[in-house]
C-alpha atoms as a PDB file:
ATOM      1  CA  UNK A   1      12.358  44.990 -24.654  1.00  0.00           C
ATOM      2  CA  UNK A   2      10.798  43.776 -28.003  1.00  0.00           C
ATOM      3  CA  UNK A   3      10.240  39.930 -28.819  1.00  0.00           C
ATOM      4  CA  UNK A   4      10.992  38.881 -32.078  1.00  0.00           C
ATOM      5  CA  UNK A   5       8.960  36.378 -33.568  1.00  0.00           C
ATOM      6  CA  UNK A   6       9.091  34.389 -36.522  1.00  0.00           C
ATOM      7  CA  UNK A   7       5.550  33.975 -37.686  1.00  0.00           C
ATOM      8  CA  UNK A   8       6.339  31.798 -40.540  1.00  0.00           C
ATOM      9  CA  UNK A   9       8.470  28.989 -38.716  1.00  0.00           C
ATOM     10  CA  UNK A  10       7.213  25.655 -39.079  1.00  0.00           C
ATOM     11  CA  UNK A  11       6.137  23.708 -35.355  1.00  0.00           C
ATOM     12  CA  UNK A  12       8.881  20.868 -35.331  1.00  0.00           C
ATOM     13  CA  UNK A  13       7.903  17.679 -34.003  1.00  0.00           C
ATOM     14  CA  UNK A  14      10.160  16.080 -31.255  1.00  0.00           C
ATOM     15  CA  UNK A  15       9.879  13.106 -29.218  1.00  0.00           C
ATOM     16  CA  UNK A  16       8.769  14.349 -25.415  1.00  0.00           C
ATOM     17  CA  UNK A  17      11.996  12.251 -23.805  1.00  0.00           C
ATOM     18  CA  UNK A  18      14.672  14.759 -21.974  1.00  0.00           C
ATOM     19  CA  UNK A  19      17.711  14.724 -20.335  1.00  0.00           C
ATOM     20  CA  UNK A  20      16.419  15.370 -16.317  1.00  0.00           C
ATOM     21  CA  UNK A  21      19.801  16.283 -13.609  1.00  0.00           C
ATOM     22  CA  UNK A  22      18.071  15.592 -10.011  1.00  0.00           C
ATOM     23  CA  UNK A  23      19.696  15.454  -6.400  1.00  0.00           C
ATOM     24  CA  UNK A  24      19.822  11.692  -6.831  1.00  0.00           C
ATOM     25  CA  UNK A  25      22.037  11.713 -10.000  1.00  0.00           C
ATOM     26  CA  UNK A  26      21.162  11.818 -13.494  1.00  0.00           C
ATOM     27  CA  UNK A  27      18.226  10.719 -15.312  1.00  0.00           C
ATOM     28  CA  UNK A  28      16.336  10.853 -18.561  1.00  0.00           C
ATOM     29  CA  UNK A  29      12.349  11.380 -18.545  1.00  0.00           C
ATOM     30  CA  UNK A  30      10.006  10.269 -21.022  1.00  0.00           C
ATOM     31  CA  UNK A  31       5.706  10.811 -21.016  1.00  0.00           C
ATOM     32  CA  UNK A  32       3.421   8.731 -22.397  1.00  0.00           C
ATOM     33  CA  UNK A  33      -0.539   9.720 -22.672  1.00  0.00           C
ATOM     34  CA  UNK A  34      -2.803   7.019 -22.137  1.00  0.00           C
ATOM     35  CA  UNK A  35      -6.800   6.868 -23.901  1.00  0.00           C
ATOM     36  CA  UNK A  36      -8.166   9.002 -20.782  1.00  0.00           C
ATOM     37  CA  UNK A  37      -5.648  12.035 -21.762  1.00  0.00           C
ATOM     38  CA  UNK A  38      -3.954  11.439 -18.517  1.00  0.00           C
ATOM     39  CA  UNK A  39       0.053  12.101 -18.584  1.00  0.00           C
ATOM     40  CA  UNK A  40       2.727   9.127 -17.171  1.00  0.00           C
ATOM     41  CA  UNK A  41       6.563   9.729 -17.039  1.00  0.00           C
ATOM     42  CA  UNK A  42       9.263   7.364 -17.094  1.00  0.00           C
ATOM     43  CA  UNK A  43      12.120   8.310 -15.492  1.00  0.00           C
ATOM     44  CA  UNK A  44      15.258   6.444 -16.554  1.00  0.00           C
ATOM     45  CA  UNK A  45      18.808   5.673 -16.245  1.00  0.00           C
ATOM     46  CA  UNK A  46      21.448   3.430 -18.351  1.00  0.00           C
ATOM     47  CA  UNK A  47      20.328   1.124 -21.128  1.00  0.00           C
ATOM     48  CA  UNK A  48      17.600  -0.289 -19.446  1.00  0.00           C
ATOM     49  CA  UNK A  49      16.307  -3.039 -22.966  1.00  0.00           C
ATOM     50  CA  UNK A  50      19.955  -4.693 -22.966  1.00  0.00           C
ATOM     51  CA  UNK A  51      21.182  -7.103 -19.990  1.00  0.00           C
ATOM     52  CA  UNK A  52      19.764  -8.674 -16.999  1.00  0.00           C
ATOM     53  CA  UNK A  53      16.339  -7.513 -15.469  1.00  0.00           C
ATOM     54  CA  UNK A  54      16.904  -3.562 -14.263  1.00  0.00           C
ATOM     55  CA  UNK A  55      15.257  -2.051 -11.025  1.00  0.00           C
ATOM     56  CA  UNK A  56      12.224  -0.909 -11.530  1.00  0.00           C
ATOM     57  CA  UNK A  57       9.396   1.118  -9.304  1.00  0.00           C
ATOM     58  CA  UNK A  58       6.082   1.700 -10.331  1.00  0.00           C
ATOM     59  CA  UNK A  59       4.929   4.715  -8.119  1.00  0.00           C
ATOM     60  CA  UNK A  60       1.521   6.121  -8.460  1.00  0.00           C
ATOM     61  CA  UNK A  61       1.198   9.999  -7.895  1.00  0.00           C
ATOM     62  CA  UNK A  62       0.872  11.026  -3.915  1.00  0.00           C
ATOM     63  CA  UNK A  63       1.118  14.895  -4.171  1.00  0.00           C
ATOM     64  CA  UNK A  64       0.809  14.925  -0.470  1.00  0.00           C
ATOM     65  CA  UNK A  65       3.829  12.464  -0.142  1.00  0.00           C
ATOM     66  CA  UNK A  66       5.657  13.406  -3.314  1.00  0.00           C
ATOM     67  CA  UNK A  67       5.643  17.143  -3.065  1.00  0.00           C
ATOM     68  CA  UNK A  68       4.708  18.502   0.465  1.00  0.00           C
ATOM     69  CA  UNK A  69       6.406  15.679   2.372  1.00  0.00           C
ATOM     70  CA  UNK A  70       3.682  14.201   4.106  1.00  0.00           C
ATOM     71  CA  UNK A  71       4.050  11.796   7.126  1.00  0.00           C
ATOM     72  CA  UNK A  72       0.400  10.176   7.041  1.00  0.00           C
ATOM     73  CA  UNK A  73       2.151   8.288   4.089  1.00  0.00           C
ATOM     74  CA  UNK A  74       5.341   6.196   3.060  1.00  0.00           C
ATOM     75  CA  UNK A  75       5.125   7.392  -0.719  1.00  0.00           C
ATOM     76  CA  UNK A  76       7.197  10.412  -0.862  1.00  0.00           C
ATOM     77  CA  UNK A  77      10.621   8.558   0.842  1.00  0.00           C
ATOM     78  CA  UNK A  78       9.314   5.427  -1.315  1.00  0.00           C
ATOM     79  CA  UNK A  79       9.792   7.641  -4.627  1.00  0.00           C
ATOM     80  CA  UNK A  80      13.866   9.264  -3.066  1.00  0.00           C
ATOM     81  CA  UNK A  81      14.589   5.579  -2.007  1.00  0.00           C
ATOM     82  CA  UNK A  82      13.754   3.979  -5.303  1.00  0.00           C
ATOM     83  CA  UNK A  83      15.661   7.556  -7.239  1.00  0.00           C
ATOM     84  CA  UNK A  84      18.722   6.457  -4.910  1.00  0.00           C
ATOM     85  CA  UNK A  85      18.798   2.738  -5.460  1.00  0.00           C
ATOM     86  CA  UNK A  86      18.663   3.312  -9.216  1.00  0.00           C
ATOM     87  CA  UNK A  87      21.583   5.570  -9.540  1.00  0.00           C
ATOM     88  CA  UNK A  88      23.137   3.046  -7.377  1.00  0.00           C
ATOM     89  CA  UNK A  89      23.107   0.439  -9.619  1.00  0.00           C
ATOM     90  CA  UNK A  90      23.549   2.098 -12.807  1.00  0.00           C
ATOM     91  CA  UNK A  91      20.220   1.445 -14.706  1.00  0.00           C
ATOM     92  CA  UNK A  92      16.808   1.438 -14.054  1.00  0.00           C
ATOM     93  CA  UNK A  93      13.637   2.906 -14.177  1.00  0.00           C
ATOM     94  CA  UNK A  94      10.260   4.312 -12.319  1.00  0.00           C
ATOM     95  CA  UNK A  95       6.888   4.486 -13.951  1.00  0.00           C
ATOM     96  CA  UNK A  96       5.395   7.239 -12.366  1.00  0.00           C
ATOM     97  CA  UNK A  97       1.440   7.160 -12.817  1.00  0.00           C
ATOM     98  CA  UNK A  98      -1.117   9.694 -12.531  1.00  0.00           C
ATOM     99  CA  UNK A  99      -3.317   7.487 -10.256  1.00  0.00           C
ATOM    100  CA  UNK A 100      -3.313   9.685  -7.118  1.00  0.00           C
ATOM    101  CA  UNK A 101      -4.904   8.135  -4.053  1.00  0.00           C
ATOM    102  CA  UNK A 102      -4.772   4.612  -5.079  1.00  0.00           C
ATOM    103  CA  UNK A 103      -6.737   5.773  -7.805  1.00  0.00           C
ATOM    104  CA  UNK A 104      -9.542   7.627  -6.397  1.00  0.00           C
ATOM    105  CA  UNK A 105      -8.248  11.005  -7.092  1.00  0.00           C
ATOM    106  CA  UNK A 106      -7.282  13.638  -4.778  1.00  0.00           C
ATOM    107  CA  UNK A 107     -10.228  15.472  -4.278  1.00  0.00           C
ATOM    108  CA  UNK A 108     -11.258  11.980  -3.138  1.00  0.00           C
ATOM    109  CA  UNK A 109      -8.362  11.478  -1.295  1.00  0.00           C
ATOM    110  CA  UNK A 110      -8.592  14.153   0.831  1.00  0.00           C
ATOM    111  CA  UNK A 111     -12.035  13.171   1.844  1.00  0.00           C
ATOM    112  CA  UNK A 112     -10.948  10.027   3.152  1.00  0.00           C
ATOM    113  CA  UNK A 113      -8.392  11.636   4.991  1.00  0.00           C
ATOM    114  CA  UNK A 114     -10.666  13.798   6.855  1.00  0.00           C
ATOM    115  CA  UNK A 115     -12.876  10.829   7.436  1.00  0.00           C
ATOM    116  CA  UNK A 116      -8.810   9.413   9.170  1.00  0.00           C
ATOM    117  CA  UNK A 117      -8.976  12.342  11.065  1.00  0.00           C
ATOM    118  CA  UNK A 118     -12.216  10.925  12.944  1.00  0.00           C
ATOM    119  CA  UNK A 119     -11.106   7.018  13.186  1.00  0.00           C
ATOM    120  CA  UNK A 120     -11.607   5.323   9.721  1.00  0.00           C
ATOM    121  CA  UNK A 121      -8.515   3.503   8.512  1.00  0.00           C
ATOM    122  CA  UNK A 122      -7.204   4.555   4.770  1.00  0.00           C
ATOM    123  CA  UNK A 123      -9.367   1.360   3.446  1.00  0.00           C
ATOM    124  CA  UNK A 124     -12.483   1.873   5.331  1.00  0.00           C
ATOM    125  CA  UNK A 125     -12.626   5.410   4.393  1.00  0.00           C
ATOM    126  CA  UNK A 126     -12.538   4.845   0.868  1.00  0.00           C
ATOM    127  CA  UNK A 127     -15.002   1.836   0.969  1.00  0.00           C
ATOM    128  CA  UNK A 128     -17.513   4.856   3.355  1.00  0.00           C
ATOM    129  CA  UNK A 129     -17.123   7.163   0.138  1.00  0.00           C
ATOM    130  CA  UNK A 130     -18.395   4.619  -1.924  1.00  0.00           C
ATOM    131  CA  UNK A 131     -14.629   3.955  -3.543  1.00  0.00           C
ATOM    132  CA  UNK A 132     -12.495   1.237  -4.513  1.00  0.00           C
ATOM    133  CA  UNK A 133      -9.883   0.065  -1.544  1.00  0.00           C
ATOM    134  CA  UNK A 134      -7.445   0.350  -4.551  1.00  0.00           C
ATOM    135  CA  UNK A 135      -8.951   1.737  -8.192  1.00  0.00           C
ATOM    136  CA  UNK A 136      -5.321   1.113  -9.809  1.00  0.00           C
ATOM    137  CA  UNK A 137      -4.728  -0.560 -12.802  1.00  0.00           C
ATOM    138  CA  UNK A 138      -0.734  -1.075 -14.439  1.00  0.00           C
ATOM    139  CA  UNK A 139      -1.733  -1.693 -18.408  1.00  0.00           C
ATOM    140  CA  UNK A 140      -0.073   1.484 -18.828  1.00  0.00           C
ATOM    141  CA  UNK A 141       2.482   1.101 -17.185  1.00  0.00           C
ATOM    142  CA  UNK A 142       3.474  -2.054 -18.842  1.00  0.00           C
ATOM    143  CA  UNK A 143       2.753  -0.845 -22.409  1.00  0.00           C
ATOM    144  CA  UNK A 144       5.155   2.248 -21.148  1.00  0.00           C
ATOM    145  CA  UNK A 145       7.955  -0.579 -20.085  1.00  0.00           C
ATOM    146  CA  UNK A 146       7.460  -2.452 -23.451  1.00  0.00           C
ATOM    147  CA  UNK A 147       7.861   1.024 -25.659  1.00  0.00           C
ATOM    148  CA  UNK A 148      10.926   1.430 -23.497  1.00  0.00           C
ATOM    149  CA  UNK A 149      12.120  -2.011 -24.522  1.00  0.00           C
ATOM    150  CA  UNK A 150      11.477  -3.770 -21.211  1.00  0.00           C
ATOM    151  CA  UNK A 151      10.044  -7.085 -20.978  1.00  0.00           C
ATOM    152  CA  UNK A 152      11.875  -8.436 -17.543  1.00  0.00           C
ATOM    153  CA  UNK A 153      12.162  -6.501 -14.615  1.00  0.00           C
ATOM    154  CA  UNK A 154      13.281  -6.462 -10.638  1.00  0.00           C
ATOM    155  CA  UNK A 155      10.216  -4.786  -9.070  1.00  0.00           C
ATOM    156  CA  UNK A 156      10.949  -2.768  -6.264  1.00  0.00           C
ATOM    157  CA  UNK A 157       7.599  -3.385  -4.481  1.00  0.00           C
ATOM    158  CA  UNK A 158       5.489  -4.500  -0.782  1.00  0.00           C
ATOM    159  CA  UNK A 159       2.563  -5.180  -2.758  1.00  0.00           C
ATOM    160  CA  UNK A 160       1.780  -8.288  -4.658  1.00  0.00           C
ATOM    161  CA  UNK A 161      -1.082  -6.919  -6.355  1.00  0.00           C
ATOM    162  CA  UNK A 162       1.978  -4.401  -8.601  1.00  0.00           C
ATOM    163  CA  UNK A 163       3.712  -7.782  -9.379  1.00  0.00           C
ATOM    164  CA  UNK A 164       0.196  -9.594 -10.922  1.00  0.00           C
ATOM    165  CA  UNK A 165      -0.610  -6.358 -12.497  1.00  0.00           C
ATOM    166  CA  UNK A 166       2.365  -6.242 -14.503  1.00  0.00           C
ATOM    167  CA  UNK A 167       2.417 -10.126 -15.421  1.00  0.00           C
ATOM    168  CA  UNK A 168      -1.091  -9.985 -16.158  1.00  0.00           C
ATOM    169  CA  UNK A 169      -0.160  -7.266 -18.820  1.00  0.00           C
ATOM    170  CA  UNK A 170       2.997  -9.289 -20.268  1.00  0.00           C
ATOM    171  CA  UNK A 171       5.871  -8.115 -18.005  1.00  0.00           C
ATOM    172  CA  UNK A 172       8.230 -10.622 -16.370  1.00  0.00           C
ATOM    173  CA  UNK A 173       9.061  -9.955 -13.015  1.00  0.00           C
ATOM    174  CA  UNK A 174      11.784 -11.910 -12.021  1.00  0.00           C
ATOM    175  CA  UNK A 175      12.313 -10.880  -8.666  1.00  0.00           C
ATOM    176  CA  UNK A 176      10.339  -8.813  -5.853  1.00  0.00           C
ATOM    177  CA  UNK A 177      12.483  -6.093  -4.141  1.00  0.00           C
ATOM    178  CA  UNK A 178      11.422  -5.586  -0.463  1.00  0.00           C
ATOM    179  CA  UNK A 179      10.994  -1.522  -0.532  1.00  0.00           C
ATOM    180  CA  UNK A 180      10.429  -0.645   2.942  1.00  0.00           C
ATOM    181  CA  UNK A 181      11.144   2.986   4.000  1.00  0.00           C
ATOM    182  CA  UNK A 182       9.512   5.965   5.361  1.00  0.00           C
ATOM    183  CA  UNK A 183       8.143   4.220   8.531  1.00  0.00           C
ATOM    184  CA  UNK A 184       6.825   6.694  11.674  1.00  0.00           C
ATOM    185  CA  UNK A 185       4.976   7.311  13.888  1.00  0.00           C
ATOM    186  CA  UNK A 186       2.714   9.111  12.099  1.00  0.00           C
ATOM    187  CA  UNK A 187       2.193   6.373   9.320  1.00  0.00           C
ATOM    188  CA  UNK A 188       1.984   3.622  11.625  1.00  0.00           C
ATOM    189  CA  UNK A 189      -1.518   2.713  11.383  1.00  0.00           C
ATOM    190  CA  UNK A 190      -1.509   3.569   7.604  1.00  0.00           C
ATOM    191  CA  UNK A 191       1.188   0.771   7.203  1.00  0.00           C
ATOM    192  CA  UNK A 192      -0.341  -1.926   9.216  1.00  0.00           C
ATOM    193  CA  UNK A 193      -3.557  -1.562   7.391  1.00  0.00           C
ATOM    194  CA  UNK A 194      -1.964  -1.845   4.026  1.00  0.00           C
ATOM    195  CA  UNK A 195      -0.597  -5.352   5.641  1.00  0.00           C
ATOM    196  CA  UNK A 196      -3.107  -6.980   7.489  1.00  0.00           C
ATOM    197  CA  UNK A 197      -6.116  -6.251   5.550  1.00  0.00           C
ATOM    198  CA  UNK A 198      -4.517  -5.144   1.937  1.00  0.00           C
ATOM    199  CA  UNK A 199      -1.661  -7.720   1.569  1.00  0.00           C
ATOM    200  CA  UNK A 200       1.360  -6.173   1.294  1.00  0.00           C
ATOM    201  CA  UNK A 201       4.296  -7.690   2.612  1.00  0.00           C
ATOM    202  CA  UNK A 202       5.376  -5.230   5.630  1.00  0.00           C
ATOM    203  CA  UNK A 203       7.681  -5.923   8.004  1.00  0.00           C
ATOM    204  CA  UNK A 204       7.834  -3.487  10.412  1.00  0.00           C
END
């Protein structure tokens, strides 16, 4: 089989936003590349600048959760809840950031697992590698929001520090959304260390 190609045809230029079916329902997905070169999606539903405050999750990257279904987490049933509860209501959105392992990285990440497998909890295994007990930061995901027409949101979120994060960068959140799913046995520990020494608000 031959390939024709058109050596002469201009490179068009086209907005990276997409229409994106999933198991949940239907979505759009937008990327946005912050100064470090690193790629962020939005992933959206309904007219989320007009009328009250939508849903919103901000989910940092957990390929372990996200993609191979790990159980030494709650992200990856985090992410399917959040994708559910959207399509539920219509409109919404999830700012899904490239700030695997709290931020350390997964290279990193996986080192402080291995130092779980041995006794460390997930914060003092980071703080043994020399690593932030969370290296976020949401400025991107608020300037994402803004371009996206978003200045007020619901925040599906346990932790407090998402909510100051996003004021701090000039988003309203009008109202915390207890997102609490995922629980085992297997992330039991992982969960009451992100409460009692991390300050999220878990009630399990």
């Amino acid at each position: 089989m031959t390939i024709q190609v058109n050596k002469d045809a201009e490179p068009i230029e086209i907005e990276a936003d997409a229409f994106l079916p999933t198991e949940y329902g239907n979505f759009r997905v937008s990327v946005t590349l912050d100064d470090k070169g690193k790629e962020h999606s939005l992933l959206y539903t309904g007219d989320i600048s007009h009328g009250e405050a939508p849903l919103v999750r901000i989910h940092s990257e957990c390929l372990t959760g996200d993609a191979f279904g790990s159980m030494k987490c709650d992200c990856g049933p985090q992410l399917q809840a959040a994708m559910k509860k959207i399509q539920e209501e219509g409109c919404g959105a999830i700012v899904y950031l490239r700030q695997e392992g709290r931020g350390i990285g997964l290279h990193s990440k996986i080192q402080a697992y291995a130092l779980q497998d041995i006794g460390y909890d997930t914060l003092d295994a980071n703080l043994a590698l020399g690593l932030p007990a969370d290296g976020r930061e949401y400025g991107i995901a608020a300037k994402m929001l803004k371009d996206a027409g978003v200045e007020t949101v619901r925040l599906m979120t346990n932790n407090p520090l998402k909510i100051h994060g996003l004021r701090e960068n000039g988003i309203e959140v009008v109202k915390r959304v207890e997102h609490i799913t995922g629980v085992s046995i297997e992330n039991l520990n992982y969960l009451s260390t992100k409460g009692k020494r991390m300050g999220h608000i878990l009630d399990i």
